[in-house]
C-alpha atoms as a PDB file:
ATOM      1  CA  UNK A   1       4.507   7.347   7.976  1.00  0.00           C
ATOM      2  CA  UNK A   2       2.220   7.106  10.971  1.00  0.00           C
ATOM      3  CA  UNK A   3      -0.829   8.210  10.418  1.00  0.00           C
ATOM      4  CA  UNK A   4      -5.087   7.692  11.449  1.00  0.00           C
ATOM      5  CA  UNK A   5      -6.692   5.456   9.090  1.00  0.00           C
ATOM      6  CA  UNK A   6     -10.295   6.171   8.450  1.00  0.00           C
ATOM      7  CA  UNK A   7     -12.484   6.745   4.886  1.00  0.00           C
ATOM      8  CA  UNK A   8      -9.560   7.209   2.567  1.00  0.00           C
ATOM      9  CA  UNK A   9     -11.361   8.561  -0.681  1.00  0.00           C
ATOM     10  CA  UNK A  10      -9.325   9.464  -3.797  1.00  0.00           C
ATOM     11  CA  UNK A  11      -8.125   9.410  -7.364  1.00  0.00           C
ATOM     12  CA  UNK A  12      -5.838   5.687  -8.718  1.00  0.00           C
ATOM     13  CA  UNK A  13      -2.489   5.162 -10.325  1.00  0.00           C
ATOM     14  CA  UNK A  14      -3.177   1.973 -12.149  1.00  0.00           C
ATOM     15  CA  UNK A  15      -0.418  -0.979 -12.893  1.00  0.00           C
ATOM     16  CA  UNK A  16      -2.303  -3.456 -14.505  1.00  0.00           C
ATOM     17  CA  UNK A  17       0.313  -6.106 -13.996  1.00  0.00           C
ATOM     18  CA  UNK A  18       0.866  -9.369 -12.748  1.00  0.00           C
ATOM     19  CA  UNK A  19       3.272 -10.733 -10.808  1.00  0.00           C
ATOM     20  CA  UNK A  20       4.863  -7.429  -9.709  1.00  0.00           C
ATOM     21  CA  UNK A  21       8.141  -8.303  -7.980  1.00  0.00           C
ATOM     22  CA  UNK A  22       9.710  -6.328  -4.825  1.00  0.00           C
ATOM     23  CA  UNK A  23      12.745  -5.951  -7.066  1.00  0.00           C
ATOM     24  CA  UNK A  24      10.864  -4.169  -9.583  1.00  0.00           C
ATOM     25  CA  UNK A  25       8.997  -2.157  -6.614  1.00  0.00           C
ATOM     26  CA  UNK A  26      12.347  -1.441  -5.102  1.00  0.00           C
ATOM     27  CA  UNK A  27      15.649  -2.400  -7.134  1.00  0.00           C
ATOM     28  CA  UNK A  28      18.011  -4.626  -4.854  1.00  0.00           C
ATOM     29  CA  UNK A  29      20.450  -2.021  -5.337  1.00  0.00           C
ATOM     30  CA  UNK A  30      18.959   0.760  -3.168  1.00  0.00           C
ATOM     31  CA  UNK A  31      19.072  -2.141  -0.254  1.00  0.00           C
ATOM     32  CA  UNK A  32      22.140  -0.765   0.402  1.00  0.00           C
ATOM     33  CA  UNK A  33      21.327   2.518   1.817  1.00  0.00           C
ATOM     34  CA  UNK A  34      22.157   3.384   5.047  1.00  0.00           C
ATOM     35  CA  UNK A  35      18.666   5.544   5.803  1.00  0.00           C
ATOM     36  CA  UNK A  36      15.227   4.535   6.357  1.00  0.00           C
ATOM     37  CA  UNK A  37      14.179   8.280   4.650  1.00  0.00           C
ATOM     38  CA  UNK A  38      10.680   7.886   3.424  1.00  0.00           C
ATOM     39  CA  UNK A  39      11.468  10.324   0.372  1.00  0.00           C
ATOM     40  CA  UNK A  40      14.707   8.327  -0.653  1.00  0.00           C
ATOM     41  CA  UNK A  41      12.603   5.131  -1.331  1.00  0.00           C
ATOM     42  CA  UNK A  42       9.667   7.237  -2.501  1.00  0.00           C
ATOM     43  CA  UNK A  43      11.727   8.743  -5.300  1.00  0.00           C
ATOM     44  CA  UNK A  44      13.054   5.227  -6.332  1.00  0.00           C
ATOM     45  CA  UNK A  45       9.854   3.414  -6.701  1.00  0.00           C
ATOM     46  CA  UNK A  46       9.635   1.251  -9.369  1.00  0.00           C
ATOM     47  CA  UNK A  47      13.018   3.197 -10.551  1.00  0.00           C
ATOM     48  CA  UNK A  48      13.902   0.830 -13.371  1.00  0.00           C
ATOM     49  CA  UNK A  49      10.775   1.531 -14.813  1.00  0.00           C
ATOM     50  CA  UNK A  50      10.095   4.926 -14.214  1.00  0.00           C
ATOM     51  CA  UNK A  51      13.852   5.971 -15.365  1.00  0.00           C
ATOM     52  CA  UNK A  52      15.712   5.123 -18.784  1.00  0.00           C
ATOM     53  CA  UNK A  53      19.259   4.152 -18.485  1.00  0.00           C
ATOM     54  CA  UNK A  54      20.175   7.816 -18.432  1.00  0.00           C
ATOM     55  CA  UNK A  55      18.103   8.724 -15.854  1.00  0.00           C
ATOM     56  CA  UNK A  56      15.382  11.130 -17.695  1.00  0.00           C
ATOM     57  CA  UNK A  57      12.172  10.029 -17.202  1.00  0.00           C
ATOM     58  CA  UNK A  58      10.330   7.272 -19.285  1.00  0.00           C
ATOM     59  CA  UNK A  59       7.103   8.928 -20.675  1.00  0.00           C
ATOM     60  CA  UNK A  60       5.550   5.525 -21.189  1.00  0.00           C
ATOM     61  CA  UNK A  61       5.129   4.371 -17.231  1.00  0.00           C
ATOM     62  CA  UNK A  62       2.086   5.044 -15.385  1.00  0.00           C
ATOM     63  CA  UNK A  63       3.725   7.416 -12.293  1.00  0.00           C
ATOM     64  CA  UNK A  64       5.283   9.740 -15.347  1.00  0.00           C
ATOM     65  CA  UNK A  65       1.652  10.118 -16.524  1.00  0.00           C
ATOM     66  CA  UNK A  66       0.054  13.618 -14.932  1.00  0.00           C
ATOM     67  CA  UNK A  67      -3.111  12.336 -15.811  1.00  0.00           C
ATOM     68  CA  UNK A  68      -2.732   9.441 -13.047  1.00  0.00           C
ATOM     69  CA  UNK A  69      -1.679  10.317  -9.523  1.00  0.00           C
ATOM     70  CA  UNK A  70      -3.711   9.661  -5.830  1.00  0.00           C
ATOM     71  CA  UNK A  71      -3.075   7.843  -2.674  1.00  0.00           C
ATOM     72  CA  UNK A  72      -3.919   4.564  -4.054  1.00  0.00           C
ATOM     73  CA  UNK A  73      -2.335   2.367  -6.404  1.00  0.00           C
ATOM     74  CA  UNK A  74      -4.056  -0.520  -7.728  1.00  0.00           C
ATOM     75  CA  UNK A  75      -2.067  -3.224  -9.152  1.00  0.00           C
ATOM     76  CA  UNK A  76      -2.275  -7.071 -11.043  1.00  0.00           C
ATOM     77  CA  UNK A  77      -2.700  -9.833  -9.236  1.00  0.00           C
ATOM     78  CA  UNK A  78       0.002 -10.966  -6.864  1.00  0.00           C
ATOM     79  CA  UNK A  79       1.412  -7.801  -6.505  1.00  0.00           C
ATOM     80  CA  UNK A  80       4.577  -7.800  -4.179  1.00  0.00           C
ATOM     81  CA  UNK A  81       6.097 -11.781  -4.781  1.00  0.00           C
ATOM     82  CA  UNK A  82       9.730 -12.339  -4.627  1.00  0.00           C
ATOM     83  CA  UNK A  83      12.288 -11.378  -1.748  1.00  0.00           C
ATOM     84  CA  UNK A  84      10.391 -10.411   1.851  1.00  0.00           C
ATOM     85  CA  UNK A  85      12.733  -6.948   1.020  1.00  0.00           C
ATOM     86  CA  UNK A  86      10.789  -4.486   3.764  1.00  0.00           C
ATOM     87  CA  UNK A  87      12.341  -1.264   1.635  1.00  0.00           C
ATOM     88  CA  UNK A  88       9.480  -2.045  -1.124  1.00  0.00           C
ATOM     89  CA  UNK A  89       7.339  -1.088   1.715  1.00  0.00           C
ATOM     90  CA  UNK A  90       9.139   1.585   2.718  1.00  0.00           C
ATOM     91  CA  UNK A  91       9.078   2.828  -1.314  1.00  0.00           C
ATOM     92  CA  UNK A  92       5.455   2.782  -1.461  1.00  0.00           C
ATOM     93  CA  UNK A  93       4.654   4.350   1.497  1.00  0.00           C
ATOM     94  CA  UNK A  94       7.115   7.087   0.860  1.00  0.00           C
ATOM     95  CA  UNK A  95       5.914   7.947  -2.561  1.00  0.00           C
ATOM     96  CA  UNK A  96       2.570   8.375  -0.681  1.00  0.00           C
ATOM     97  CA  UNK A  97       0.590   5.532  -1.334  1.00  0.00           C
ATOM     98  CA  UNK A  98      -1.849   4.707   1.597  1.00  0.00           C
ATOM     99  CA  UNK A  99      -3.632   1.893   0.178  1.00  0.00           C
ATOM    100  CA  UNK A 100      -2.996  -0.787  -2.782  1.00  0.00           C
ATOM    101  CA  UNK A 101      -5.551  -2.788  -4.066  1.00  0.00           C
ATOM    102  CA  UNK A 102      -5.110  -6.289  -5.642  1.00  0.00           C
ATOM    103  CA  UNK A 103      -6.572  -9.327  -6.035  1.00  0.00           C
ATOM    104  CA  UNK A 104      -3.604 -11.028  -4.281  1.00  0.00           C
ATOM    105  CA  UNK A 105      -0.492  -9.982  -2.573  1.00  0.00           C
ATOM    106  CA  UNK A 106       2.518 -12.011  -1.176  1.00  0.00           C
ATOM    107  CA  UNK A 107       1.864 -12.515   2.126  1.00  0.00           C
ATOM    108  CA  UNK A 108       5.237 -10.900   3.528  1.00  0.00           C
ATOM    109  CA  UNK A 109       4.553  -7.992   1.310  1.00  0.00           C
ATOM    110  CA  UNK A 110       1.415  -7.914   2.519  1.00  0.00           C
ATOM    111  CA  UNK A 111       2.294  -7.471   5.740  1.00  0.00           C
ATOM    112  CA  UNK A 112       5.208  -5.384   5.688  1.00  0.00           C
ATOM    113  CA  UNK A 113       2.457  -3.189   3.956  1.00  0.00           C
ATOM    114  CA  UNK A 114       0.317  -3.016   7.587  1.00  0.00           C
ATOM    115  CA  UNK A 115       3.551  -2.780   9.271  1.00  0.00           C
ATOM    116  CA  UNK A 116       4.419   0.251   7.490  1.00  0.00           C
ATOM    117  CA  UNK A 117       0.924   2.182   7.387  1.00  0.00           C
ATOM    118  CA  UNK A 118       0.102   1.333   3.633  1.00  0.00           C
ATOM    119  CA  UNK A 119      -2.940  -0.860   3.659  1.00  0.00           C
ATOM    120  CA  UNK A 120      -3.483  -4.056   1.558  1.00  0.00           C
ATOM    121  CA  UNK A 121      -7.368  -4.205  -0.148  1.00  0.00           C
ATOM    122  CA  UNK A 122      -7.648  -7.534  -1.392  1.00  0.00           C
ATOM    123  CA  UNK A 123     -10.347  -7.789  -4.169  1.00  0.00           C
ATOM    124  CA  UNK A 124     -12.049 -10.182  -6.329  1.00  0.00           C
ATOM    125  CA  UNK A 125     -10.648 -10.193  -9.957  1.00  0.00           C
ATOM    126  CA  UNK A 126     -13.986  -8.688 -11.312  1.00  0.00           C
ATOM    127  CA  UNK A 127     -13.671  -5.959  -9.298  1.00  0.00           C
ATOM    128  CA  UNK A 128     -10.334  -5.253  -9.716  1.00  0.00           C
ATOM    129  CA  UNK A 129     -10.763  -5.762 -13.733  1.00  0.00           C
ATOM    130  CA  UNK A 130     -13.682  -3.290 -13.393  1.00  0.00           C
ATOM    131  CA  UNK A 131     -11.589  -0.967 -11.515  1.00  0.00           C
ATOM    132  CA  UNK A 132      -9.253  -0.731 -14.026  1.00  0.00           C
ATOM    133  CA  UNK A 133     -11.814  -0.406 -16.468  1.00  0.00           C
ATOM    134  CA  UNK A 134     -13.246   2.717 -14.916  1.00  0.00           C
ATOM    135  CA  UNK A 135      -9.461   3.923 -14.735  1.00  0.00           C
ATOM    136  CA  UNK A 136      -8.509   3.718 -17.778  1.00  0.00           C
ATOM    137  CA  UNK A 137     -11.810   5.571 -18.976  1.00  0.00           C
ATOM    138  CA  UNK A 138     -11.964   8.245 -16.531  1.00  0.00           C
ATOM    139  CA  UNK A 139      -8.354   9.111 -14.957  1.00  0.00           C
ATOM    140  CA  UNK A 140     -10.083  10.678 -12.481  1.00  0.00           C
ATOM    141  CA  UNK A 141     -12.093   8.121 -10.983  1.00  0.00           C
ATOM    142  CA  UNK A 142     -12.018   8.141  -7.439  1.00  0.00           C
ATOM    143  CA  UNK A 143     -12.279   5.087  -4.745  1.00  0.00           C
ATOM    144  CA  UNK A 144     -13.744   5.268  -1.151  1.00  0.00           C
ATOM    145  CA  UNK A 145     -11.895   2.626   1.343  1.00  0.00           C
ATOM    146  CA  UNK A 146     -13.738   3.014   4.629  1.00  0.00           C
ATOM    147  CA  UNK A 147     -11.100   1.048   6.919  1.00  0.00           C
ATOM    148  CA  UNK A 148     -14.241   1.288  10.171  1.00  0.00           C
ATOM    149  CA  UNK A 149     -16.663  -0.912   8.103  1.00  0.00           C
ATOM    150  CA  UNK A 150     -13.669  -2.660   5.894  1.00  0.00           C
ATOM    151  CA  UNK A 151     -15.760  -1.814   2.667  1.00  0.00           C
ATOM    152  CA  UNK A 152     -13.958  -0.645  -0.790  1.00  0.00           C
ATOM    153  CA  UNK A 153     -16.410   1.466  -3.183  1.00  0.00           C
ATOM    154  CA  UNK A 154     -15.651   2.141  -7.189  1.00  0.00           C
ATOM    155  CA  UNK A 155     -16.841   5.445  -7.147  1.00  0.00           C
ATOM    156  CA  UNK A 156     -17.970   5.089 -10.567  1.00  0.00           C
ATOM    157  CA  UNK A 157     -20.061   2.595 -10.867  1.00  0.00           C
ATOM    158  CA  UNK A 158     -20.978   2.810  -7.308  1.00  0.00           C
ATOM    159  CA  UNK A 159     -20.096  -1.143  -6.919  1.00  0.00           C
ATOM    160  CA  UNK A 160     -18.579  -2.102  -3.282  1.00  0.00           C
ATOM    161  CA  UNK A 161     -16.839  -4.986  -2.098  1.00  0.00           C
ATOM    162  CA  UNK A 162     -15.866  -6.171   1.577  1.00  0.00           C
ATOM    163  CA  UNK A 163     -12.216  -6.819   2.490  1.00  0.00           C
ATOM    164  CA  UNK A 164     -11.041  -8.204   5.255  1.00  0.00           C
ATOM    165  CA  UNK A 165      -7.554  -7.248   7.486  1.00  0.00           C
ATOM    166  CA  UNK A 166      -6.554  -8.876  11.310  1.00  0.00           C
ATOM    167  CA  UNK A 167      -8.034  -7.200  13.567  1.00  0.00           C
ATOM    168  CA  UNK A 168      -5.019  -6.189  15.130  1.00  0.00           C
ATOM    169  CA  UNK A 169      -3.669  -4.333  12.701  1.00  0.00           C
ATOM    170  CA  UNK A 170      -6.848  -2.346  11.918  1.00  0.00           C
ATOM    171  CA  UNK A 171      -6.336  -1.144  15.287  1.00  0.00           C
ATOM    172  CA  UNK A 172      -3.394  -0.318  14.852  1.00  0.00           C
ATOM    173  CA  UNK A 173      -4.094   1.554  10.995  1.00  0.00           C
ATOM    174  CA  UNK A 174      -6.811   3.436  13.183  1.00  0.00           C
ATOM    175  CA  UNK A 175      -5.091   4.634  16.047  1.00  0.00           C
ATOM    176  CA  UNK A 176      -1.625   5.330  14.327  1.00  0.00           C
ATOM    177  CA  UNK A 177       0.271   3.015  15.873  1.00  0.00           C
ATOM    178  CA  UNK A 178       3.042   0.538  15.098  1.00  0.00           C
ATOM    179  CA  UNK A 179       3.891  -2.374  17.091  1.00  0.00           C
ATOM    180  CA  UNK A 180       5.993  -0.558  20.048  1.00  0.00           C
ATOM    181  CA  UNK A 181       3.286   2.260  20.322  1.00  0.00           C
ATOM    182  CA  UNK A 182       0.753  -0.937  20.847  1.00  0.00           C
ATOM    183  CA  UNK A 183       3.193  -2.451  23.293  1.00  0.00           C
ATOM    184  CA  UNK A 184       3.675   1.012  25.542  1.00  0.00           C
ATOM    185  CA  UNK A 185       0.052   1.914  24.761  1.00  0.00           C
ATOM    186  CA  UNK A 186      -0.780  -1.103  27.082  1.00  0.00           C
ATOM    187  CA  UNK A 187       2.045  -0.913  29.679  1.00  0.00           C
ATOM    188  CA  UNK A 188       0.232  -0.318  32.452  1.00  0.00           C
ATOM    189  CA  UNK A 189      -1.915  -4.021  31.421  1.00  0.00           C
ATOM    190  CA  UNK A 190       0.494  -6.069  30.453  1.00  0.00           C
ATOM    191  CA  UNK A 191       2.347  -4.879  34.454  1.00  0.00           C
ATOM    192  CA  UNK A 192      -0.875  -5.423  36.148  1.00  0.00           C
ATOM    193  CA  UNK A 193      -1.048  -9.063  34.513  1.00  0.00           C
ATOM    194  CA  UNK A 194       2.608  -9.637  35.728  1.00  0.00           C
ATOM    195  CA  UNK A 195       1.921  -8.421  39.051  1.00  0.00           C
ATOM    196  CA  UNK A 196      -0.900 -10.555  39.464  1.00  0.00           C
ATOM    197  CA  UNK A 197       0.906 -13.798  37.832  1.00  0.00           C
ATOM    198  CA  UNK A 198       4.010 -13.189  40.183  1.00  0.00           C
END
């Protein structure tokens, strides 16, 4: 979903697991689908896990939980390895997640992520640790990610850290645009330049 990226302050879901797969973020079977629908992948996030065998939801995982909910997930370390699947993207976003924090994400995840207007925070492990510390003690904890100065703030403890994103695409998180909206953004440049290189 295209939207302005600013200060993006609010309550965690917390998946305090490593090595989180894009076939557990979005089962290979969905890859199948014929529509890009944001809800579609939203509702089958993490669907093996959210969903018994009959369908009825699985008390026992975090997005089943009232007490957890927000636009930010914050997940183990290496979140998003395996296939470069964009749908797990796609999932994430469409549930309504605008930011995930880690201390380390694939790097095609990662940027299918930017590509799709859910922003990777890349943390150290203390913080993240901490994070999920305050979590799990206060459900309600929130988190302040102010994109402008690239600065992520536990709310609770009042503990910040700096994270860093291309500069490119934090234009691009900023001004709602994807890669085409860049490219017609700057049509009248990129025609000059060709005019004058003719």
């Amino acid at each position: 979903m295209k939207q302005k990226f600013n200060i993006i302050k609010s309550t965690c879901v917390p998946l305090p697991l490593e090595n989180v797969d894009t076939d557990q973020i979005i089962p290979a079977r969905f890859l199948k689908a014929t529509t890009k629908d944001e809800k579609f992948f939203g509702d089958n996030l993490f669907c093996d896990w959210r969903f018994k065998a009959d369908g009825t939801p699985n008390a026992d995982f975090v997005l089943n939980n009232p007490a957890y909910g927000g636009e930010i997930l914050v997940a183990g370390k290496n979140f998003g390895s395996g296939s470069s699947r964009e749908h797990a993207a796609w999932a994430i976003a469409g549930y309504g997640f605008k930011v995930v924090i880690s201390s380390f994400f694939a790097d095609i995840h990662k940027n299918n992520e930017l590509n799709n207007f859910v922003l990777p925070v890349v943390v150290s492990e203390p913080f993240l640790a901490e994070l999920f510390d305050s979590i799990a003690k206060d459900p309600k904890t929130e988190v302040t990610v102010d994109v402008p100065a690239q600065i992520v703030t536990n709310n609770a403890t009042g503990r910040s850290e700096h994270f860093d994103i291309n500069g490119y695409k934090k234009y691009c998180l900023m001004n709602a645009l994807d890669d085409i909206d860049f490219l017609l953004q700057s049509k009248d440049k990129i025609e000059a330049w060709e005019k004058a290189n003719e």
